[in-house]
PDB file of N, CA and C in Angstrom:
ATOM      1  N   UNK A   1     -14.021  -6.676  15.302  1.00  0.00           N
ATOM      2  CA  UNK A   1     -13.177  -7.839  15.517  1.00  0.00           C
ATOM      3  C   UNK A   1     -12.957  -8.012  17.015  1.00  0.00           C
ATOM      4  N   UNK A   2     -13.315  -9.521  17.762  1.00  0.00           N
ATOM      5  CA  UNK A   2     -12.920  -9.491  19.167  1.00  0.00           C
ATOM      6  C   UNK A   2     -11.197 -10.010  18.722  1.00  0.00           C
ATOM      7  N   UNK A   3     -10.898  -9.267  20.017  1.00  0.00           N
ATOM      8  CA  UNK A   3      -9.376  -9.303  20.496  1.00  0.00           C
ATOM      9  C   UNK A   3      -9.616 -10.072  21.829  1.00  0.00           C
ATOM     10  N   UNK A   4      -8.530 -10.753  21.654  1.00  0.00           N
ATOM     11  CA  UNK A   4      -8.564 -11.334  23.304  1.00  0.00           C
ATOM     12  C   UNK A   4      -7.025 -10.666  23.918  1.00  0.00           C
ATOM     13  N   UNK A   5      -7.001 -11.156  25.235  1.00  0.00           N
ATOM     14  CA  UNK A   5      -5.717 -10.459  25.563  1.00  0.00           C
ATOM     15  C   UNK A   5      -4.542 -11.649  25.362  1.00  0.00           C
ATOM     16  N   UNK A   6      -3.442 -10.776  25.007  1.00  0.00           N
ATOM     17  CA  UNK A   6      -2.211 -11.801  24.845  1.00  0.00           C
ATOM     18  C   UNK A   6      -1.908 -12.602  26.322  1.00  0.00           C
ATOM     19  N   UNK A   7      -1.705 -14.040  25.900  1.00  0.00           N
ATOM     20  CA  UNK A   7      -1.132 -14.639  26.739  1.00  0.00           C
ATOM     21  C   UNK A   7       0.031 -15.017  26.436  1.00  0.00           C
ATOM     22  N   UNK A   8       1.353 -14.218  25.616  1.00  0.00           N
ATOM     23  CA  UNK A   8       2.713 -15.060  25.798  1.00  0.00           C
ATOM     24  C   UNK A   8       3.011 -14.013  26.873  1.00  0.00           C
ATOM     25  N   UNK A   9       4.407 -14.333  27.054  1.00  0.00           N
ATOM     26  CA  UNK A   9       5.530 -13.980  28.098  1.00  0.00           C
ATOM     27  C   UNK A   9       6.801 -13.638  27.510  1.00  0.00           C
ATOM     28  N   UNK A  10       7.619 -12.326  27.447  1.00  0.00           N
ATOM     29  CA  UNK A  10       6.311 -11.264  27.727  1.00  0.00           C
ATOM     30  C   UNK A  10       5.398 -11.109  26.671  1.00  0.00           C
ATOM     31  N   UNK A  11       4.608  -9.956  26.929  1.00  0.00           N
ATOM     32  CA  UNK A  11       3.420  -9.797  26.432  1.00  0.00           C
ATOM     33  C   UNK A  11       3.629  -9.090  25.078  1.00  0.00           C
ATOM     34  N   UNK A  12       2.684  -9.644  24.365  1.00  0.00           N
ATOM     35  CA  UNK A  12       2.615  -8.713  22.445  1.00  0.00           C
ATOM     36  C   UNK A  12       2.677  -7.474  22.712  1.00  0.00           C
ATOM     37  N   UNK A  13       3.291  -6.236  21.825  1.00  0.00           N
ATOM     38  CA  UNK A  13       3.082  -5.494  21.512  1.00  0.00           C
ATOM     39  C   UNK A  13       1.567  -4.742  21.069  1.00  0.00           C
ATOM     40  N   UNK A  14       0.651  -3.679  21.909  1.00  0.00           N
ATOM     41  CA  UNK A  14      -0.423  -3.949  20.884  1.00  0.00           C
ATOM     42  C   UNK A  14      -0.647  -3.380  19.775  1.00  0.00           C
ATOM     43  N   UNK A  15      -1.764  -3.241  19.427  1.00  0.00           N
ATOM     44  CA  UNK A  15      -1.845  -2.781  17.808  1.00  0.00           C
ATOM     45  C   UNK A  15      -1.729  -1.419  18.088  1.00  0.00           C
ATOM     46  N   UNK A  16      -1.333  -0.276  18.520  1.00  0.00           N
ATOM     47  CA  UNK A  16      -1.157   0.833  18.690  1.00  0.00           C
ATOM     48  C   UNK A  16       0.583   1.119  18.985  1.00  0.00           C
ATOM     49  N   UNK A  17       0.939   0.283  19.879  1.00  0.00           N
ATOM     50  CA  UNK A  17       2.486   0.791  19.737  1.00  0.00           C
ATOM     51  C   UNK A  17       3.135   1.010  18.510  1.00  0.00           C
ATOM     52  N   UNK A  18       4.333   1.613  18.793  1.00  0.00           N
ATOM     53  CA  UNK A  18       4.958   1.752  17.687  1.00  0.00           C
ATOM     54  C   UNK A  18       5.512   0.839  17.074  1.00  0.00           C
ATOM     55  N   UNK A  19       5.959  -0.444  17.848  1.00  0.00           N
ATOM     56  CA  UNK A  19       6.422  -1.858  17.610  1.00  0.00           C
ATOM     57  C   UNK A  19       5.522  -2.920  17.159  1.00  0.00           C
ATOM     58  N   UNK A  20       4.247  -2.310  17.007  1.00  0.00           N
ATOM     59  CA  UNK A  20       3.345  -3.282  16.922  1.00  0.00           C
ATOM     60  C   UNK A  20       3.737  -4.574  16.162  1.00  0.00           C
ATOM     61  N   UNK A  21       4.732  -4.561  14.993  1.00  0.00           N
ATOM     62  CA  UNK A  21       5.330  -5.777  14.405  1.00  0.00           C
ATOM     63  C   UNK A  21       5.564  -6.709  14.787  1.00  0.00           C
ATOM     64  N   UNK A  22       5.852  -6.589  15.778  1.00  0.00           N
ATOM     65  CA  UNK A  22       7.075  -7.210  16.719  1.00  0.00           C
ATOM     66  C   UNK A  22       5.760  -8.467  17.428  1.00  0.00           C
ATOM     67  N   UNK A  23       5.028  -8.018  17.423  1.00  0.00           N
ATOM     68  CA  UNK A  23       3.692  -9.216  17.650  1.00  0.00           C
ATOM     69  C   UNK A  23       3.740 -10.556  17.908  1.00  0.00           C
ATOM     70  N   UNK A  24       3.800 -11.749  18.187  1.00  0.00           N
ATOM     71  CA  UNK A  24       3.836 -13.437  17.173  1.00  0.00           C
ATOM     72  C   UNK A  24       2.517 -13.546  16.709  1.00  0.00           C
ATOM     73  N   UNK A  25       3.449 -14.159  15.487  1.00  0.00           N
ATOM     74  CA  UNK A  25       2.041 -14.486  14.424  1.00  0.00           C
ATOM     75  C   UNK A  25       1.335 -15.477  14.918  1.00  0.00           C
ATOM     76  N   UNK A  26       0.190 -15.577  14.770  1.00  0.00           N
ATOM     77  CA  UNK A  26      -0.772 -16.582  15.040  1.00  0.00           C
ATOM     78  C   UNK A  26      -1.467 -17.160  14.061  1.00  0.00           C
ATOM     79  N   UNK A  27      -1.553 -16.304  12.494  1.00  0.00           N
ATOM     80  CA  UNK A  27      -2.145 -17.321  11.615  1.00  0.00           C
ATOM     81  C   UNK A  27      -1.275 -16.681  10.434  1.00  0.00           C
ATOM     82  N   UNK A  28      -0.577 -17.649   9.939  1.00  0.00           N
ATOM     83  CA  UNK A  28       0.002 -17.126   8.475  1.00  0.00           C
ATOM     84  C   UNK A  28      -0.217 -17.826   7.480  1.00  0.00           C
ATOM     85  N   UNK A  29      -0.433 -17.285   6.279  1.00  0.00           N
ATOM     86  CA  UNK A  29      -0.841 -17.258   5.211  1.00  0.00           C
ATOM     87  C   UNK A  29       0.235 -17.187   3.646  1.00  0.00           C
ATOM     88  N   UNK A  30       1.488 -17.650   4.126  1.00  0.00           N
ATOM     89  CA  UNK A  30       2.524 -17.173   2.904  1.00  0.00           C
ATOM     90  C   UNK A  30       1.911 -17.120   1.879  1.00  0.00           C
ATOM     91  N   UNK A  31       1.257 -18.268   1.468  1.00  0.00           N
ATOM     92  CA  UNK A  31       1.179 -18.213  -0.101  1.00  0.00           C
ATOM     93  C   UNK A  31      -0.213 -17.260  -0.912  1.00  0.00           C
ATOM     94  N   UNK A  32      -0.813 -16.447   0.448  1.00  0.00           N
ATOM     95  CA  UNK A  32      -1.647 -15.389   0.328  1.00  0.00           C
ATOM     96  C   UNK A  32      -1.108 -14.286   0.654  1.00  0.00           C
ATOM     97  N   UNK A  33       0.589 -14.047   0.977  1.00  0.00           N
ATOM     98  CA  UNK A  33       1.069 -12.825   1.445  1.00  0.00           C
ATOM     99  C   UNK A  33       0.732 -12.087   2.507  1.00  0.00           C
ATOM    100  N   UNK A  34      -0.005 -12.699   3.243  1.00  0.00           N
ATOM    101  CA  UNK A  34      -0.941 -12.394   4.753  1.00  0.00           C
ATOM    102  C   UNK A  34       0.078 -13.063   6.039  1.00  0.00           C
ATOM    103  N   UNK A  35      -0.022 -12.430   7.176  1.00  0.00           N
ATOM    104  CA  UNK A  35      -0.331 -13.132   8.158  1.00  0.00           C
ATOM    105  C   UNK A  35      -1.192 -12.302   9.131  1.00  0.00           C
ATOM    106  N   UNK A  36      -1.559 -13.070  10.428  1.00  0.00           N
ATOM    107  CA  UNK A  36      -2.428 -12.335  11.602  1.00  0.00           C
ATOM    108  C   UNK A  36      -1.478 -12.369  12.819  1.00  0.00           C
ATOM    109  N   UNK A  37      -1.346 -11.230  13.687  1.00  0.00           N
ATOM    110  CA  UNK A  37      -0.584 -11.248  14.950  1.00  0.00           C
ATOM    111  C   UNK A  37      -1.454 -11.138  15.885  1.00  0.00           C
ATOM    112  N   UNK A  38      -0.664 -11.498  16.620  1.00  0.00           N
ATOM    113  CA  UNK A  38      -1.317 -11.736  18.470  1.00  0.00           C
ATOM    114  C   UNK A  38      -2.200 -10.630  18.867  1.00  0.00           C
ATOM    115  N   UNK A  39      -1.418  -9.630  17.991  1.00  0.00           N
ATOM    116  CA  UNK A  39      -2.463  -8.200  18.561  1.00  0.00           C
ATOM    117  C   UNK A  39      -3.704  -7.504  17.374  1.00  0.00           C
ATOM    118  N   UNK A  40      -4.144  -8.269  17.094  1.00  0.00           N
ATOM    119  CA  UNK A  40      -4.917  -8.080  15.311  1.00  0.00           C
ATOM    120  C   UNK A  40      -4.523  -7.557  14.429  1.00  0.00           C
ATOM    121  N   UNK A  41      -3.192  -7.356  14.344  1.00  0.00           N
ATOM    122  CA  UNK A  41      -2.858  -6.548  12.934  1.00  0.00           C
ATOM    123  C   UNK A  41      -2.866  -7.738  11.981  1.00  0.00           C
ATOM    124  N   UNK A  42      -3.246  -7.387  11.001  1.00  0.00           N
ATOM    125  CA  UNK A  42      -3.078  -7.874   9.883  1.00  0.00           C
ATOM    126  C   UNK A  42      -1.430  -7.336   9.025  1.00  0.00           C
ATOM    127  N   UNK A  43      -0.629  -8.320   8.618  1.00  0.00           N
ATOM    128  CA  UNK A  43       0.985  -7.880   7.886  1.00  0.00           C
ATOM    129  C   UNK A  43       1.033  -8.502   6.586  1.00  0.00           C
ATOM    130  N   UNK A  44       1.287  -7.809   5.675  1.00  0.00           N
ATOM    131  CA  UNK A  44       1.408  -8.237   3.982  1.00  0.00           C
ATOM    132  C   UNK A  44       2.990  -8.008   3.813  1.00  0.00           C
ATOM    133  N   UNK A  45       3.164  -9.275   2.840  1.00  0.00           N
ATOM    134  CA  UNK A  45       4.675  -9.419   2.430  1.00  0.00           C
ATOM    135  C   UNK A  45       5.415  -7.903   1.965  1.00  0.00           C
ATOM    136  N   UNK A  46       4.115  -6.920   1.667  1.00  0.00           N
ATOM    137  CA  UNK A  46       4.382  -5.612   0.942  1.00  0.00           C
ATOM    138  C   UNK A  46       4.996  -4.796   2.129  1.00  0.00           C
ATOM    139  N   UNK A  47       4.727  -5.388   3.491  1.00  0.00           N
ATOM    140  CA  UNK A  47       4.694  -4.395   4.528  1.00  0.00           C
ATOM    141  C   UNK A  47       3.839  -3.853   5.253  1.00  0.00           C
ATOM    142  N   UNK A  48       2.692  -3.372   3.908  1.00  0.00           N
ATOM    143  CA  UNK A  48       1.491  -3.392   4.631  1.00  0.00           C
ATOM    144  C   UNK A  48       0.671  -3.369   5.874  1.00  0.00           C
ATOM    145  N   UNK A  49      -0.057  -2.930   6.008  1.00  0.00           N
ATOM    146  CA  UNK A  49      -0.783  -3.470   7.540  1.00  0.00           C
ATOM    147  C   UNK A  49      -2.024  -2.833   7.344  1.00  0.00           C
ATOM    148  N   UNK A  50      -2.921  -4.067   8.097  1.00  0.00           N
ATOM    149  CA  UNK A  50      -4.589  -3.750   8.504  1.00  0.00           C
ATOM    150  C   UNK A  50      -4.583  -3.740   9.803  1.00  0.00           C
ATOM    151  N   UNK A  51      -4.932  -2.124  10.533  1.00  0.00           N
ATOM    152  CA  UNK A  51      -5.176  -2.682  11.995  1.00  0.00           C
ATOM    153  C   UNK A  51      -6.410  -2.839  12.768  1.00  0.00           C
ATOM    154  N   UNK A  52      -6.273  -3.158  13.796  1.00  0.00           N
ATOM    155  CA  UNK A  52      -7.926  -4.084  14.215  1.00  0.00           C
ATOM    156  C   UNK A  52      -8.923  -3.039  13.902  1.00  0.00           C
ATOM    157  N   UNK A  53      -8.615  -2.276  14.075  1.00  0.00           N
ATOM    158  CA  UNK A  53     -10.153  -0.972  13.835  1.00  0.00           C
ATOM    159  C   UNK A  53     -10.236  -0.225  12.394  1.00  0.00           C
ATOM    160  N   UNK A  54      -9.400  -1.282  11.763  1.00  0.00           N
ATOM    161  CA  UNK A  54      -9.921  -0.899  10.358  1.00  0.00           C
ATOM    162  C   UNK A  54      -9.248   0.015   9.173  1.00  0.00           C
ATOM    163  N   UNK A  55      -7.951   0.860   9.768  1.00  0.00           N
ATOM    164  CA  UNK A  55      -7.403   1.895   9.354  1.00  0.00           C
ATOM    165  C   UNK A  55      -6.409   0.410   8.757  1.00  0.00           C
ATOM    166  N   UNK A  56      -5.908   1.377   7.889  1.00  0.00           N
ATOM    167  CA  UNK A  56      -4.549   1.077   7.069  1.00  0.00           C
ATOM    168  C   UNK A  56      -3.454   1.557   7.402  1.00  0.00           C
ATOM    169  N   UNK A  57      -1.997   0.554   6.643  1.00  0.00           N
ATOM    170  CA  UNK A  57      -0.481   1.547   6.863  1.00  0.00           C
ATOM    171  C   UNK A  57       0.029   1.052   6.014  1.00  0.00           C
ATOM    172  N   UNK A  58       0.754   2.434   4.709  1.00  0.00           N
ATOM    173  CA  UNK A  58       0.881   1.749   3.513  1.00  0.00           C
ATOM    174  C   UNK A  58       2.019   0.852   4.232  1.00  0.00           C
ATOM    175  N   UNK A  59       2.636   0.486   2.440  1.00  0.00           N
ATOM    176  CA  UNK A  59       3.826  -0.084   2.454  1.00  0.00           C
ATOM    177  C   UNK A  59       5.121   0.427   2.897  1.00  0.00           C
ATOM    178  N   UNK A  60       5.785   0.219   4.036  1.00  0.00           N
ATOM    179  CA  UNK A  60       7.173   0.983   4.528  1.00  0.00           C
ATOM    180  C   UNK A  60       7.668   0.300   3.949  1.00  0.00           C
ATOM    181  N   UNK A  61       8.268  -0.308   3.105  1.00  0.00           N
ATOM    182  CA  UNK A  61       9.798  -1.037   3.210  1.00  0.00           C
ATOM    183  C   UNK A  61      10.683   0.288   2.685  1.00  0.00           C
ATOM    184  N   UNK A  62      11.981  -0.341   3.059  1.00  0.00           N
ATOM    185  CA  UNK A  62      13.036   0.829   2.664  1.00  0.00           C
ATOM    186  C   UNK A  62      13.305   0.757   1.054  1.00  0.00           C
ATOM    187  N   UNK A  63      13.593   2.041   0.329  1.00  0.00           N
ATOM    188  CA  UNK A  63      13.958   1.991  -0.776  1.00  0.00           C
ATOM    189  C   UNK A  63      15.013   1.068  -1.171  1.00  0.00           C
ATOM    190  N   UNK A  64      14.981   0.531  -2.457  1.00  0.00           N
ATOM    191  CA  UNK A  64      16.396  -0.484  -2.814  1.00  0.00           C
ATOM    192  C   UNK A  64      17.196   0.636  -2.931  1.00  0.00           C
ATOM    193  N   UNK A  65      18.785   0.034  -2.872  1.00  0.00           N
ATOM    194  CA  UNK A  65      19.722   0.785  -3.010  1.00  0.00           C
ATOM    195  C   UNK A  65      20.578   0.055  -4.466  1.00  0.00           C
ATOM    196  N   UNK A  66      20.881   0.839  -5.050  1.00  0.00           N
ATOM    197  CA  UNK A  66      21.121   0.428  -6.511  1.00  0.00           C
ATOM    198  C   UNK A  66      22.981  -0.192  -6.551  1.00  0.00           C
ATOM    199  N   UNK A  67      23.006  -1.442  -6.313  1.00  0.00           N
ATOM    200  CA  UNK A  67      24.606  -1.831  -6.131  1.00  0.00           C
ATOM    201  C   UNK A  67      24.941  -1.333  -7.306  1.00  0.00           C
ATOM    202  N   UNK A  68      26.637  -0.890  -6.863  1.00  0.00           N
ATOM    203  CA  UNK A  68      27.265  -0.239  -8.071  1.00  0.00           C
ATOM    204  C   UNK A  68      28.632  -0.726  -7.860  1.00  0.00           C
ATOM    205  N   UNK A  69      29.517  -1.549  -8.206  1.00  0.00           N
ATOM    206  CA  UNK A  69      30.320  -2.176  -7.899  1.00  0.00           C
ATOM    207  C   UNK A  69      31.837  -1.274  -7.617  1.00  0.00           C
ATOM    208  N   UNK A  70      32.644  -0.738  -6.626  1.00  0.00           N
ATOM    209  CA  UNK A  70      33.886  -0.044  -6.647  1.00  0.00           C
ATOM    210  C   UNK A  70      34.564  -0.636  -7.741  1.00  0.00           C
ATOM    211  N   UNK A  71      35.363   0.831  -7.920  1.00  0.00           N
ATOM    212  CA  UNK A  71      36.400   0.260  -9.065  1.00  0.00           C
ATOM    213  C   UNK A  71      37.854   0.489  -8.127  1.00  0.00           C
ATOM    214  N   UNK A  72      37.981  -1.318  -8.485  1.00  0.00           N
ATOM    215  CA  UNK A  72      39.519  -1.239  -7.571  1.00  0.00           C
ATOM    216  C   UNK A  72      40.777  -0.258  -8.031  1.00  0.00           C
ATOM    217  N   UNK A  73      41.152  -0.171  -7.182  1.00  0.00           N
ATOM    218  CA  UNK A  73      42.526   0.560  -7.324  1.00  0.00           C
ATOM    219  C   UNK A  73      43.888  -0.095  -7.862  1.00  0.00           C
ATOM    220  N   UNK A  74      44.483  -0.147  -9.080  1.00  0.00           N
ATOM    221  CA  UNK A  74      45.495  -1.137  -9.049  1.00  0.00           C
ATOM    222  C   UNK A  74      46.352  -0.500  -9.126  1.00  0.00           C
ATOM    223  N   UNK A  75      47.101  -1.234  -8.673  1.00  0.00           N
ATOM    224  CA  UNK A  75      48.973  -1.010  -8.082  1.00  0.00           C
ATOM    225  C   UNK A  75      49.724  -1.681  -8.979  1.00  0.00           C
ATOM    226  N   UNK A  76      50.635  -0.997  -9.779  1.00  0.00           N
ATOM    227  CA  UNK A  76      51.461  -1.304 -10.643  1.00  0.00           C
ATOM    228  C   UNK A  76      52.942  -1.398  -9.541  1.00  0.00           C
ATOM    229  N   UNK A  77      53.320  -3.230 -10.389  1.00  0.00           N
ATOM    230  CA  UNK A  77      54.386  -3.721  -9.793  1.00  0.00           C
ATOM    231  C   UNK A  77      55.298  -3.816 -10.635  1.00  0.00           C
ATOM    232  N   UNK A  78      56.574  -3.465 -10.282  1.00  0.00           N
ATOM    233  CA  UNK A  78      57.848  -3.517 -11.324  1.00  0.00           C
ATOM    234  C   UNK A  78      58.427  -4.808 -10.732  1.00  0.00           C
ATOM    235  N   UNK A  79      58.864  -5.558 -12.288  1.00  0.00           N
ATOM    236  CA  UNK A  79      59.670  -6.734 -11.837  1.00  0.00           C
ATOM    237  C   UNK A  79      60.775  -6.573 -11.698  1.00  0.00           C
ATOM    238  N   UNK A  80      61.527  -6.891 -10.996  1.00  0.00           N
ATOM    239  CA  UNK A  80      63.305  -6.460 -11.309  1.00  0.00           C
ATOM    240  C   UNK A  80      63.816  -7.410 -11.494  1.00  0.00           C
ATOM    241  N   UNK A  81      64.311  -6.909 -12.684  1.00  0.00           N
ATOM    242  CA  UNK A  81      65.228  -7.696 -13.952  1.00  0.00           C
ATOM    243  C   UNK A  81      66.388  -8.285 -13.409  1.00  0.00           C
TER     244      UNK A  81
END
């Protein structure tokens, strides 16, 4: 794959940093779950990533966290009679 060099300001992240995300997209694809960044990674809605030389990175997203709703505390009020 040719890469060209980034021209925004500042400059993309490249496909090797650790930020590489952080990229701007240049071709997206929502309704294929794709897009392409400035620095050739390839990013899937999964998280995913293809990077320019071919290697993979699974899916990071963070685990869900299972809402469990508090149980309020109630305060018993006396009326005076």
């Amino acid at each position: 794959m040719c890469q060209s060099v980034c021209q925004h300001r500042p400059a993309c992240p490249g496909a090797t940093a650790p930020d590489h995300d952080a990229a701007r997209v240049v071709s997206a694809h929502p309704e294929q779950g794709w897009s392409l960044l400035c620095n050739g990674v390839v990013v899937f809605d999964d998280t995913g990533e293809i990077l320019p030389d071919g290697r993979t990175v699974a899916p990071h997203r963070p685990s869900c966290r299972r809402w469990v709703p508090l149980q309020e505390s109630r305060v018993e009020t006396t009326s005076a009679a």
